[in-house]
C-alpha atoms as a PDB file:
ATOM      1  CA  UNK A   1      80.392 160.277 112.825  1.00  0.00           C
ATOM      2  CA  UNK A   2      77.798 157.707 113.326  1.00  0.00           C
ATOM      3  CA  UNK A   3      79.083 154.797 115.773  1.00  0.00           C
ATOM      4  CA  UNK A   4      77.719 152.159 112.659  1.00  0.00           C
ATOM      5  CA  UNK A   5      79.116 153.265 109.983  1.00  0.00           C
ATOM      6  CA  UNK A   6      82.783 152.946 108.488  1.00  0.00           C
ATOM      7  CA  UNK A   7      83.932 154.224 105.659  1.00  0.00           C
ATOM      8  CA  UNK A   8      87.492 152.856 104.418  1.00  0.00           C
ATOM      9  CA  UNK A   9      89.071 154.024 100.677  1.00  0.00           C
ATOM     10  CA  UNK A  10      90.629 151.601  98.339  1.00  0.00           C
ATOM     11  CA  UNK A  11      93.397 153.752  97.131  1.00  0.00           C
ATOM     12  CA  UNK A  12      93.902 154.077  93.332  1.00  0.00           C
ATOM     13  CA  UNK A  13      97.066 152.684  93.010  1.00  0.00           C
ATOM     14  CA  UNK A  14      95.766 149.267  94.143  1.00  0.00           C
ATOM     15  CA  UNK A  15      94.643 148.921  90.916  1.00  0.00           C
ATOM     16  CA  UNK A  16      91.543 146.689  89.444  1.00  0.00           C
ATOM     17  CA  UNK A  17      89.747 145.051  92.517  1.00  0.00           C
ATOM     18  CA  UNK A  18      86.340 143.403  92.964  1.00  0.00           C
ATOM     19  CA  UNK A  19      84.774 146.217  94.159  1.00  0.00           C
ATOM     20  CA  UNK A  20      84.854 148.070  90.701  1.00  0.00           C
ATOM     21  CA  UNK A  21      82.437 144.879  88.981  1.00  0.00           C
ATOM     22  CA  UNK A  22      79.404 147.415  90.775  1.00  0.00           C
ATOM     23  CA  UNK A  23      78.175 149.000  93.643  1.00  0.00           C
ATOM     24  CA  UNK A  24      76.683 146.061  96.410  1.00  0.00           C
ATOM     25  CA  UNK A  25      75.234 146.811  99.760  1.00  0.00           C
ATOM     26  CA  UNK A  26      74.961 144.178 102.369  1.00  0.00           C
ATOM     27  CA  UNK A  27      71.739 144.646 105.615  1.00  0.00           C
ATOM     28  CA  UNK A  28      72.012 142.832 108.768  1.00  0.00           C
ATOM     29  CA  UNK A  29      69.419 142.457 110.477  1.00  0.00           C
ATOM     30  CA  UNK A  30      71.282 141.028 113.158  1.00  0.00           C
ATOM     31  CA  UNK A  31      75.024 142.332 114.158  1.00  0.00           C
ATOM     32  CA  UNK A  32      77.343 140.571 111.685  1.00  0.00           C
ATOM     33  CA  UNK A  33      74.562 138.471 109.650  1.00  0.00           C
ATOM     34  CA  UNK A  34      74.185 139.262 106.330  1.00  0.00           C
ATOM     35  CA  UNK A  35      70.011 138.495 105.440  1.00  0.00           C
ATOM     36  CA  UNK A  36      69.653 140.862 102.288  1.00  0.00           C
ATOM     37  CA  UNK A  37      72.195 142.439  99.365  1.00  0.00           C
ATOM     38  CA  UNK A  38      71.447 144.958  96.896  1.00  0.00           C
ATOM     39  CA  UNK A  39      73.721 145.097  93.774  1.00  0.00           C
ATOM     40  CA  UNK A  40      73.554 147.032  90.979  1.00  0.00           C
ATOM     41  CA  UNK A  41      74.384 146.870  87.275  1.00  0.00           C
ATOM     42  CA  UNK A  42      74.400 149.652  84.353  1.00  0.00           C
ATOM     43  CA  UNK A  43      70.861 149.409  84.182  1.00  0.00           C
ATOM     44  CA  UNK A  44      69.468 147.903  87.085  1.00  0.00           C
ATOM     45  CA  UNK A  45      69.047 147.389  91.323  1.00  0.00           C
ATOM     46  CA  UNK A  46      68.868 143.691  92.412  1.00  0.00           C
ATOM     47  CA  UNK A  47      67.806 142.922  95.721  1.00  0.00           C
ATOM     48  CA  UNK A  48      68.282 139.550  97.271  1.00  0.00           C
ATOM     49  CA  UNK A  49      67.747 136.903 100.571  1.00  0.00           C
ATOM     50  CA  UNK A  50      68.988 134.134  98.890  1.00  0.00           C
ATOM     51  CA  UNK A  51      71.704 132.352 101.053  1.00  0.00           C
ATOM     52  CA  UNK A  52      74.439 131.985  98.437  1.00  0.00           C
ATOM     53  CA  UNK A  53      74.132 134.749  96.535  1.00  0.00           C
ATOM     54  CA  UNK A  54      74.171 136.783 100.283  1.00  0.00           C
ATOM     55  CA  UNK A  55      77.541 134.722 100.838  1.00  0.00           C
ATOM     56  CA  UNK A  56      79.307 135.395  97.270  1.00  0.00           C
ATOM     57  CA  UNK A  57      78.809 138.918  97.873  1.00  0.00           C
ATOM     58  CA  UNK A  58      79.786 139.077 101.215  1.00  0.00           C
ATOM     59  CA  UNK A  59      82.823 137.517 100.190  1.00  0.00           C
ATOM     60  CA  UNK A  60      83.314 140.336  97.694  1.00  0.00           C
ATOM     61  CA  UNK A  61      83.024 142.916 100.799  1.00  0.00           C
ATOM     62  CA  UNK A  62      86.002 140.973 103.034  1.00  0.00           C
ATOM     63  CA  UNK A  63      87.862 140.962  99.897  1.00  0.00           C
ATOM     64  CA  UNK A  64      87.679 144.931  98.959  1.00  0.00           C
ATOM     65  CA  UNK A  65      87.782 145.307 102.776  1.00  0.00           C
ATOM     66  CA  UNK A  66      91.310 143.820 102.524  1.00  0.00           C
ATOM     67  CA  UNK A  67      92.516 146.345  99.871  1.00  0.00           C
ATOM     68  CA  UNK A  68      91.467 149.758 101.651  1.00  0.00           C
ATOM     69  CA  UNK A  69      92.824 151.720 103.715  1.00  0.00           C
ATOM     70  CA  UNK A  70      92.731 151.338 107.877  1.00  0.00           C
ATOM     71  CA  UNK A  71      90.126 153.646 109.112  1.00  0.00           C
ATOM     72  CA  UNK A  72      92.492 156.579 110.057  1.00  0.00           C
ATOM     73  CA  UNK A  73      94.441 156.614 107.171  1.00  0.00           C
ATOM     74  CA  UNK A  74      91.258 156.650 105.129  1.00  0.00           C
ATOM     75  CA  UNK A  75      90.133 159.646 106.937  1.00  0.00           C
ATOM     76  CA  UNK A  76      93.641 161.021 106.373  1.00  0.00           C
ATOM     77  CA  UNK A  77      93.569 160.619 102.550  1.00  0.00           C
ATOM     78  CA  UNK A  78      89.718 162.370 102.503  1.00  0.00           C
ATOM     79  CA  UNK A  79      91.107 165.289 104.556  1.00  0.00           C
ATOM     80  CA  UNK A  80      94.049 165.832 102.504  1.00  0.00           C
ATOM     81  CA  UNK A  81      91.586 165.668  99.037  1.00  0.00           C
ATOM     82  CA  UNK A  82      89.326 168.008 100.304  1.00  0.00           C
ATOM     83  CA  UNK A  83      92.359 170.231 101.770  1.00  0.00           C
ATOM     84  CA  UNK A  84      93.934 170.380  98.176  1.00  0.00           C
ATOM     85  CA  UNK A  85      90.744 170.592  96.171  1.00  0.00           C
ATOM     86  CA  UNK A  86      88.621 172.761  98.197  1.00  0.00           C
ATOM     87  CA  UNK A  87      90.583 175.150 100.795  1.00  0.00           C
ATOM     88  CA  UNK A  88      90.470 178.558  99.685  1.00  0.00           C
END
């Protein structure tokens, strides 16, 4: 595990959620200030520095943030899918 990097699972049975409008990635540059997001479309990346469109998106993070799972259940849930779909 790397010490700055989470990974948390919105469970399917949550249902339709913001995150599922595309993939977005947010880079700090410093801890816990958003200066760039990438998004993506069906047929096209979108990088961008501008202030609101940084906050919008961020907003979208805190909000599929909300729906996932806490980090140990998350790792949990991927242990159990790999246990059932790929133990011998």
């Amino acid at each position: 595990m790397q010490p700055n990097i989470s990974l948390h699972v919105v469970p399917a049975g949550i249902g339709a959620h913001t995150g599922l409008l595309g993939a977005f990635a947010l880079a700090d540059i410093e801890e816990g200030i958003p200066r760039v997001v990438y998004m993506e479309n069906p047929d096209q990346g979108l990088t961008s520095g501008t202030p609101s469109v940084i906050s919008k998106i961020a907003g979208m993070f805190e909000r599929v943030r909300s729906e996932a799972l806490p980090r140990g259940a998350t790792h949990d849930l991927i242990r159990k899918a790999v246990s059932e779909r790929w133990a011998p």
